[in-house]
C-alpha atoms as a PDB file:
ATOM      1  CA  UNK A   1     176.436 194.126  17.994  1.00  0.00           C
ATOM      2  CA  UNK A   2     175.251 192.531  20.893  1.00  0.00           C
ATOM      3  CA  UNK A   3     171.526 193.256  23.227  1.00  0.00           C
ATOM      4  CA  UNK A   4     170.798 192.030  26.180  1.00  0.00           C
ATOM      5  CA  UNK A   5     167.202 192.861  27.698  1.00  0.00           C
ATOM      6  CA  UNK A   6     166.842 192.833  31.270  1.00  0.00           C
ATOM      7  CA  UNK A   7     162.959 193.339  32.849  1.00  0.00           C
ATOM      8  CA  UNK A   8     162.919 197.146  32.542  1.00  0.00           C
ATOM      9  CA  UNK A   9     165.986 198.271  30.127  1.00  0.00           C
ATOM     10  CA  UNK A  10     168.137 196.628  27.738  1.00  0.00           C
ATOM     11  CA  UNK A  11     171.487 197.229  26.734  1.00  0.00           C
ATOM     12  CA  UNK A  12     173.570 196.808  23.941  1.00  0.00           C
ATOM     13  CA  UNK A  13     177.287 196.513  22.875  1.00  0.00           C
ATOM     14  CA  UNK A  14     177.735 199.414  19.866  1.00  0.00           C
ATOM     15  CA  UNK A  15     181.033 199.975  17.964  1.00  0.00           C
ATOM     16  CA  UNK A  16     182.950 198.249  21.150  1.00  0.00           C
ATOM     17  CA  UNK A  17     181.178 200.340  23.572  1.00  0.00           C
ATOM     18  CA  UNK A  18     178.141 199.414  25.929  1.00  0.00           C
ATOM     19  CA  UNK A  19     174.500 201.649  25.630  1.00  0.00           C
ATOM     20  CA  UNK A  20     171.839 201.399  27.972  1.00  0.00           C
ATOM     21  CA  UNK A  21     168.207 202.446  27.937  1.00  0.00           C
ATOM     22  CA  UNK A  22     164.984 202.199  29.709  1.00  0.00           C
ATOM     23  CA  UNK A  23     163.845 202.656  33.201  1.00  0.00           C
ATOM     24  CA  UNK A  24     166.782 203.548  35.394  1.00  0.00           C
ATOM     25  CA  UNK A  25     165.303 203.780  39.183  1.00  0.00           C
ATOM     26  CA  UNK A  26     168.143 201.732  40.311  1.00  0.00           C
ATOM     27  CA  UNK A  27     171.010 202.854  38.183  1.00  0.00           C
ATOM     28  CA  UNK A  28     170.540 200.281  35.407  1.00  0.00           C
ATOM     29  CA  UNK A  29     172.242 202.255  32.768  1.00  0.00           C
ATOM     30  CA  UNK A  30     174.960 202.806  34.429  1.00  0.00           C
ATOM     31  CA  UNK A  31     175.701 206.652  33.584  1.00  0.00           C
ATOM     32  CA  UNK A  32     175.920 207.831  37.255  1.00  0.00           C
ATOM     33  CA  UNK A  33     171.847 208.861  37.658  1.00  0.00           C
ATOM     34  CA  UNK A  34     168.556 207.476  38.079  1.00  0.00           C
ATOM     35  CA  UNK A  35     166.782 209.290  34.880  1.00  0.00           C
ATOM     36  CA  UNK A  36     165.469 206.741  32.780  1.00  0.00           C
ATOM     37  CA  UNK A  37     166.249 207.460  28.711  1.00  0.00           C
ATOM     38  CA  UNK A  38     164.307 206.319  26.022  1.00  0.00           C
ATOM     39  CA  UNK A  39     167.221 206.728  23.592  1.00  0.00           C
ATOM     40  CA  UNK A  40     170.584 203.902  24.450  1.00  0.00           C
ATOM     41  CA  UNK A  41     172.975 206.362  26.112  1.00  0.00           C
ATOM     42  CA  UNK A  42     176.873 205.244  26.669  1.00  0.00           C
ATOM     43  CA  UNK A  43     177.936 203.906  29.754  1.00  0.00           C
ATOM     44  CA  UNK A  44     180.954 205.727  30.792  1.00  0.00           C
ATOM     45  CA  UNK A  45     184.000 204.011  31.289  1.00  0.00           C
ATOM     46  CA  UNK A  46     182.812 201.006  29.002  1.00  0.00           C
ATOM     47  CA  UNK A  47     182.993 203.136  25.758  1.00  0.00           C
ATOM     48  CA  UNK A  48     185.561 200.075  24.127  1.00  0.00           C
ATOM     49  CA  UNK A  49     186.552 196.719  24.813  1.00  0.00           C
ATOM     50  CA  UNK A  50     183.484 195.200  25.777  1.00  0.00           C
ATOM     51  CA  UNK A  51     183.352 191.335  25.141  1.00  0.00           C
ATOM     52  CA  UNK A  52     179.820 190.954  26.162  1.00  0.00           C
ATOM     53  CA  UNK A  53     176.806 192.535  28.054  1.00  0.00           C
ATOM     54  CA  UNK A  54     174.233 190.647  30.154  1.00  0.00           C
ATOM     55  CA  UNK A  55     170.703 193.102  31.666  1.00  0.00           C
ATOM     56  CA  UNK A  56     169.663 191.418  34.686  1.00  0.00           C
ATOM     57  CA  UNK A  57     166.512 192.130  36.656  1.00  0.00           C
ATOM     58  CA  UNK A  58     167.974 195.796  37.834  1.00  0.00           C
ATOM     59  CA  UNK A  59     171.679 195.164  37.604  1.00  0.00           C
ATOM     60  CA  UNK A  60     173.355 194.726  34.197  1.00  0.00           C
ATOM     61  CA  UNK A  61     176.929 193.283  33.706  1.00  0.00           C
ATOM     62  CA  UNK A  62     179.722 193.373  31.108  1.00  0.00           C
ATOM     63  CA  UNK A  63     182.364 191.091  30.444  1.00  0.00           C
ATOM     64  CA  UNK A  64     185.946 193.531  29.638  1.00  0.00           C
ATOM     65  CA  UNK A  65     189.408 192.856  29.574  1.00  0.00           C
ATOM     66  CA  UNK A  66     190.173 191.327  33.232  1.00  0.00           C
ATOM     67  CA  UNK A  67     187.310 190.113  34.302  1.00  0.00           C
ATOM     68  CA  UNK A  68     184.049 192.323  34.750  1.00  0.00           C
ATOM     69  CA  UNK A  69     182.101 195.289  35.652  1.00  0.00           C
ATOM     70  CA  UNK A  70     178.543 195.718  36.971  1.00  0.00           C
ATOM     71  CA  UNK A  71     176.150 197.795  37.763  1.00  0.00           C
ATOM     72  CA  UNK A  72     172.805 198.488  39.590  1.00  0.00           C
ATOM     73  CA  UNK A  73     170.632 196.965  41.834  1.00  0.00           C
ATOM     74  CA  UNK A  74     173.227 195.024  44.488  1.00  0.00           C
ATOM     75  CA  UNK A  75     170.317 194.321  47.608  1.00  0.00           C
ATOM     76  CA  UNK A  76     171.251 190.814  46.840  1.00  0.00           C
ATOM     77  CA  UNK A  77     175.239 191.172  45.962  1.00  0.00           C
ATOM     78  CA  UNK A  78     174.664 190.497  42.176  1.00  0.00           C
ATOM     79  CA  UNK A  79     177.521 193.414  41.162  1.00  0.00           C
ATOM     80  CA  UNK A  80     179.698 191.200  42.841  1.00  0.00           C
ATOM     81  CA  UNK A  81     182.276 193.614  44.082  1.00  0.00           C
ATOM     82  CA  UNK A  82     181.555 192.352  48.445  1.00  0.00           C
ATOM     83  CA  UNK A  83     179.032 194.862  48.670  1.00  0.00           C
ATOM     84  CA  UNK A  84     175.201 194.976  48.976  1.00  0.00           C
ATOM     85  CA  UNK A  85     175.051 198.838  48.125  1.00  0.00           C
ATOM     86  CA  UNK A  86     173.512 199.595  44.635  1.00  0.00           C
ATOM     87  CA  UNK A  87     175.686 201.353  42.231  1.00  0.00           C
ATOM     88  CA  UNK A  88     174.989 203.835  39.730  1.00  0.00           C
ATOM     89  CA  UNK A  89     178.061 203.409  37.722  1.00  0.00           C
ATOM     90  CA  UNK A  90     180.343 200.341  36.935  1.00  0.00           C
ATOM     91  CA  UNK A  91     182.500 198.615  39.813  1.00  0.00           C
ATOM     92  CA  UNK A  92     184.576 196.434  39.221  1.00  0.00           C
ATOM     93  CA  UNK A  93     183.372 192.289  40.024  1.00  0.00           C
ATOM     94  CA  UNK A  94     185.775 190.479  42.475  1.00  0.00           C
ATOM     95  CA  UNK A  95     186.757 187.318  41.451  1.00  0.00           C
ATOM     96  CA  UNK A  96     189.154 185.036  43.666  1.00  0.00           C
END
């Protein structure tokens, strides 16, 4: 098992799969909503195979097999995908 804490919600890499909780205003968890959960919900899609997680400030990342997806907060293009649109479930990072 892996955690990562960000500044509002951590996540965590369970059995494989990644689990998010906390404050969710900007789709931090990454389970398509902006409820925040007090309890680590999965993130769908990311249920196996995840190498490693990483909670930014409101964007979290995980590293999977081919490169990596993100989520969240993207105002500054931290999900990495050539966008600056926040997203509330895992996109895929573009890497050259």
């Amino acid at each position: 098992m892996a955690v990562s804490a960000g500044s509002d919600h951590t996540c965590a890499i369970v059995n494989g799969g990644a689990q998010c909780w906390g404050f969710n205003r900007d789709g931090e968890l990454g389970n398509n909503t902006t409820t925040d959960s007090l309890v680590p919900i999965r993130v769908p899609g990311l249920t196996t195979g995840i190498a490693a997680v990483a909670a930014g400030y409101s964007h979290t990342c995980a590293v999977v097999s081919g490169g990596a997806q993100c989520w969240g907060a993207n105002v500054n293009g931290q999900l990495g995908n050539n966008s600056t649109t926040n997203s509330l479930v895992p996109v895929q990072a573009l890497f050259p």
